[in-house]
C-alpha atoms as a PDB file:
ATOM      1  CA  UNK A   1     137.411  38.377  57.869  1.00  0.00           C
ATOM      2  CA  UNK A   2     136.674  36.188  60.988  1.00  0.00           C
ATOM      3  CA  UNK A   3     137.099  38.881  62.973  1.00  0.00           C
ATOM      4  CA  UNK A   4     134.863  41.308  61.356  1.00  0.00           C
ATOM      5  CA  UNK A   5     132.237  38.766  61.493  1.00  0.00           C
ATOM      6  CA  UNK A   6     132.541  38.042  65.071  1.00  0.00           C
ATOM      7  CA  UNK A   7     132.472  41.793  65.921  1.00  0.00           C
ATOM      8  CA  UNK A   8     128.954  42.046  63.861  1.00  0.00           C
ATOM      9  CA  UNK A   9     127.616  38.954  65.618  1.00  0.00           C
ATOM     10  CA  UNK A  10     128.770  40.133  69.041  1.00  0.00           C
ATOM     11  CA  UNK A  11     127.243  43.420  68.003  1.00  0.00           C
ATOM     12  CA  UNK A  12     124.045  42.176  66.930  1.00  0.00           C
ATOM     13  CA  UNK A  13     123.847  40.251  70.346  1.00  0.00           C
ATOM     14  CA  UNK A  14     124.326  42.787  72.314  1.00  0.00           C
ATOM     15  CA  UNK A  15     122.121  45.207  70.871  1.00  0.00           C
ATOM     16  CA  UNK A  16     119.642  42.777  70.685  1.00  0.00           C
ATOM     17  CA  UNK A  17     119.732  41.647  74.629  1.00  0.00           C
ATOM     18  CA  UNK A  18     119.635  45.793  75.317  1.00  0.00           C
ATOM     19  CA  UNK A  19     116.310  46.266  73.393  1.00  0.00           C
ATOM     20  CA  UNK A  20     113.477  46.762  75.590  1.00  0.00           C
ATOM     21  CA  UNK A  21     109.425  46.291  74.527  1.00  0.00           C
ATOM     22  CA  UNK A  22     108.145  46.166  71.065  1.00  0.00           C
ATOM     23  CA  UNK A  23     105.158  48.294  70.228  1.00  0.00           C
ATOM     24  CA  UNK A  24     103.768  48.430  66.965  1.00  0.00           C
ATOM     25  CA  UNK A  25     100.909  51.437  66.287  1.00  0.00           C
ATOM     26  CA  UNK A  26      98.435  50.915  63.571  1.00  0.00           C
ATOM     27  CA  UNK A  27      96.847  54.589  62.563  1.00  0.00           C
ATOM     28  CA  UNK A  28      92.956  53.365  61.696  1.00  0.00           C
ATOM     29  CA  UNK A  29      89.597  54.536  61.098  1.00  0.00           C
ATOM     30  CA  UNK A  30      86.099  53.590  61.803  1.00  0.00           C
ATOM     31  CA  UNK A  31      84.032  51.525  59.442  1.00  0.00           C
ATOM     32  CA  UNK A  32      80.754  53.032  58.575  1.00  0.00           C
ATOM     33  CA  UNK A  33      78.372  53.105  61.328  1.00  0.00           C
ATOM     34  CA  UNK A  34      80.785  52.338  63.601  1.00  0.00           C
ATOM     35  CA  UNK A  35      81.559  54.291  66.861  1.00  0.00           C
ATOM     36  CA  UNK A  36      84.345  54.452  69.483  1.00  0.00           C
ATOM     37  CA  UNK A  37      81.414  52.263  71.883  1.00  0.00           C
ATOM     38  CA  UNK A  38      81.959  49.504  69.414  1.00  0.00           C
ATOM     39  CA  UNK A  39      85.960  49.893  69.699  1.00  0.00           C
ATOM     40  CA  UNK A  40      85.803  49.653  73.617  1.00  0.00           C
ATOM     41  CA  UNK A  41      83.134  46.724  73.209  1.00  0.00           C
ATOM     42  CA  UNK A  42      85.898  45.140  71.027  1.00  0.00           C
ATOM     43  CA  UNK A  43      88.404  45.766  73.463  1.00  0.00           C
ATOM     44  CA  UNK A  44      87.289  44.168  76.043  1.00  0.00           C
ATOM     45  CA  UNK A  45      86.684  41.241  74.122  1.00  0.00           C
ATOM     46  CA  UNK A  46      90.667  41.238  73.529  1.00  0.00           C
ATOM     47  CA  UNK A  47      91.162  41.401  77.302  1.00  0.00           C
ATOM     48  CA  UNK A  48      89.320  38.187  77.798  1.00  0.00           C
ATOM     49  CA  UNK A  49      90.751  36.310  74.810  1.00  0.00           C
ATOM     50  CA  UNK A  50      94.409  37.460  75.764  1.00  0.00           C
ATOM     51  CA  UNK A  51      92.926  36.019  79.420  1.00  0.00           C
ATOM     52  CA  UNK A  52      91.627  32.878  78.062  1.00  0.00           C
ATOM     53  CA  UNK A  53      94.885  32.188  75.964  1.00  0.00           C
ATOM     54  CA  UNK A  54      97.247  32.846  78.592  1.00  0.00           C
ATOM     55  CA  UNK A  55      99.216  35.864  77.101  1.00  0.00           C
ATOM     56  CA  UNK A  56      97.432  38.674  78.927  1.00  0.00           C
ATOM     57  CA  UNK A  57     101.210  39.747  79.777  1.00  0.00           C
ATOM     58  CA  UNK A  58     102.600  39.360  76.452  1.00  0.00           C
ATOM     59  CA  UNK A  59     100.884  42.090  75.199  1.00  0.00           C
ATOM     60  CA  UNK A  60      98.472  44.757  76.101  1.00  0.00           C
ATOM     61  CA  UNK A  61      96.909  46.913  73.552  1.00  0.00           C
ATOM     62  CA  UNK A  62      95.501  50.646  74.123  1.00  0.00           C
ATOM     63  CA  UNK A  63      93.141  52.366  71.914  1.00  0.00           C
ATOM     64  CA  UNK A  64      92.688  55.863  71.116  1.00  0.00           C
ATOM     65  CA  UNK A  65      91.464  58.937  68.379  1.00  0.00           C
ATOM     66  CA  UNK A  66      94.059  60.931  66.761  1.00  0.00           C
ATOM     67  CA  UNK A  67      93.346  64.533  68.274  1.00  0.00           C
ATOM     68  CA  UNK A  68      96.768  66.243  66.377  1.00  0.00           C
ATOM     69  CA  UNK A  69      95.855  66.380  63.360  1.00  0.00           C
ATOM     70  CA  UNK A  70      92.240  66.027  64.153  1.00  0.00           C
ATOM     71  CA  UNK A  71      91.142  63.237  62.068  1.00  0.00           C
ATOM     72  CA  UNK A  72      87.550  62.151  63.036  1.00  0.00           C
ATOM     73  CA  UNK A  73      86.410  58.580  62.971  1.00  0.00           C
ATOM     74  CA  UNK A  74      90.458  57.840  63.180  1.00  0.00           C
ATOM     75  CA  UNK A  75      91.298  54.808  66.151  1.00  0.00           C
ATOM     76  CA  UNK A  76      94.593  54.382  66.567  1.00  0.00           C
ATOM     77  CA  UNK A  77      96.404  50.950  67.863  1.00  0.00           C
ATOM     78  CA  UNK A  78      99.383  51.162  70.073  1.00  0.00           C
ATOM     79  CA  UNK A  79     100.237  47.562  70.945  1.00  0.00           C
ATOM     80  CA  UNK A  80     103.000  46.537  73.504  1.00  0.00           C
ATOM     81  CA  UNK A  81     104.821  43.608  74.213  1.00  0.00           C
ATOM     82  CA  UNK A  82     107.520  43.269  77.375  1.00  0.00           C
ATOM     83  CA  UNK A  83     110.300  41.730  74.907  1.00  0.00           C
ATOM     84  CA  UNK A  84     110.825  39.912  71.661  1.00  0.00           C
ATOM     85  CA  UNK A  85     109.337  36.561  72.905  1.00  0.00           C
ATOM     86  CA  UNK A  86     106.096  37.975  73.911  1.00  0.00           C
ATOM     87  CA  UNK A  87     105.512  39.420  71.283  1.00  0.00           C
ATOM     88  CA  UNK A  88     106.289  35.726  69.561  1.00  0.00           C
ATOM     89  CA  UNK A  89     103.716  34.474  71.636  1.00  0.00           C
ATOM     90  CA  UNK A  90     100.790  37.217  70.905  1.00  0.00           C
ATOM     91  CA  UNK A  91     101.489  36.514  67.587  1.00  0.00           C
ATOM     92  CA  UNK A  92     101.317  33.215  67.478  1.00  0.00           C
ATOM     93  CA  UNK A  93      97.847  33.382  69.181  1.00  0.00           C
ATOM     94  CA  UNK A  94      96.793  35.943  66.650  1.00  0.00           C
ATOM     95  CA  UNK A  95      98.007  33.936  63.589  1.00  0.00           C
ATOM     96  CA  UNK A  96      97.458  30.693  64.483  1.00  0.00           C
ATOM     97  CA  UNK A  97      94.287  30.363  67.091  1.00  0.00           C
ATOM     98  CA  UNK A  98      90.508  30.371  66.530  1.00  0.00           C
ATOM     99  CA  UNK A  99      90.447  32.961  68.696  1.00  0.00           C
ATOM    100  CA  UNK A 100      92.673  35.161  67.080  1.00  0.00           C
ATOM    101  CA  UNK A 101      90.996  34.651  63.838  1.00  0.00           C
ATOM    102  CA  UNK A 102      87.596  35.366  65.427  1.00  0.00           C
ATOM    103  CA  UNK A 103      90.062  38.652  67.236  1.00  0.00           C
ATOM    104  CA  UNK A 104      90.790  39.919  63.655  1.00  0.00           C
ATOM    105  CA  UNK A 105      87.478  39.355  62.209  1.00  0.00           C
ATOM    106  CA  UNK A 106      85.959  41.497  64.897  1.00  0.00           C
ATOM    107  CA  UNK A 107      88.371  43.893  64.279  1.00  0.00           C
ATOM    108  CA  UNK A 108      88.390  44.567  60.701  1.00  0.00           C
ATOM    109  CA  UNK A 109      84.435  44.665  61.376  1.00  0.00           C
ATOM    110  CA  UNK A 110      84.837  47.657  63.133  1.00  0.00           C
ATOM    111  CA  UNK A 111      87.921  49.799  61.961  1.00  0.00           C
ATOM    112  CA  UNK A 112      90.209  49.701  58.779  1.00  0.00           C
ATOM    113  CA  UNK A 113      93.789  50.650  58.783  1.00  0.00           C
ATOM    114  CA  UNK A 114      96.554  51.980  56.713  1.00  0.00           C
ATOM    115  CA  UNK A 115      99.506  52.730  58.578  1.00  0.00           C
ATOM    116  CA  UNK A 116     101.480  51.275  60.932  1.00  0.00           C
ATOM    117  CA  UNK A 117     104.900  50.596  62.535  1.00  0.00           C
ATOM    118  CA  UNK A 118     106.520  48.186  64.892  1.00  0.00           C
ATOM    119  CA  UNK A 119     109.650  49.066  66.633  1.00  0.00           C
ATOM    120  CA  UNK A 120     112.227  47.969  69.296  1.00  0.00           C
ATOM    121  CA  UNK A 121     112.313  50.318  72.644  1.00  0.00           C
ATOM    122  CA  UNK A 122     116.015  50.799  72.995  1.00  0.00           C
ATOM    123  CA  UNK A 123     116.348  54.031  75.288  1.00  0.00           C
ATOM    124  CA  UNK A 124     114.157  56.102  77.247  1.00  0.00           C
ATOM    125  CA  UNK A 125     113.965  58.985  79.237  1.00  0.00           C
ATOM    126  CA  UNK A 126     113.400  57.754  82.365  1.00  0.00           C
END
């Protein structure tokens, strides 16, 4: 029994150390009267609060419409963070600053979503 659970802790170590960034995607879509101008106002807003906070390379968002399937008015979120920590710290910010309340206020003024995902990078192609 020891054994077995030093193998799965070894194992869970290991694949752990080998992950590489986080990015979580958030499939969105405009609020009424809202336009992709707004999103890119709103964006760099998050540049300068990541900035202000310190974390600008914790995480760096990019924002974007869904073009397959065409869904108008869609934004979509793809959020990326070097490693487990950063990510930590960018959510931190985001759940326990001013500034990231104000950040998610804006946000949800602008675009509402209902889908996302957050995963580990573990392998790539290059």
């Amino acid at each position: 029994m020891k054994k077995i659970l030093i193998t799965m802790l070894l194992s869970l170590c290991a694949s752990t150390s080998w992950a590489g960034p986080i990015v979580e995607v958030y499939t969105c879509e405009l609020n009424e009267g809202k336009t992709l101008a707004d999103v890119n106002a709103m964006m760099a807003t998050f540049s300068e609060m990541l900035q202000k906070a310190g974390i600008e390379d914790a995480y760096t968002a990019h924002v974007g419409f869904q073009q397959v399937p065409i869904r108008s008015r869609s934004v979509n979120w793809i959020g990326i963070s070097p490693s487990g920590e950063a990510f930590g710290k960018a959510n931190d910010w985001f759940n326990g600053s001013e500034d990231g309340a104000a950040f998610g206020a804006l946000y949800t003024s602008i675009y509402s979503c209902d889908h996302s995902f957050m995963t580990f990078i573990t392998a790539s192609s290059k």
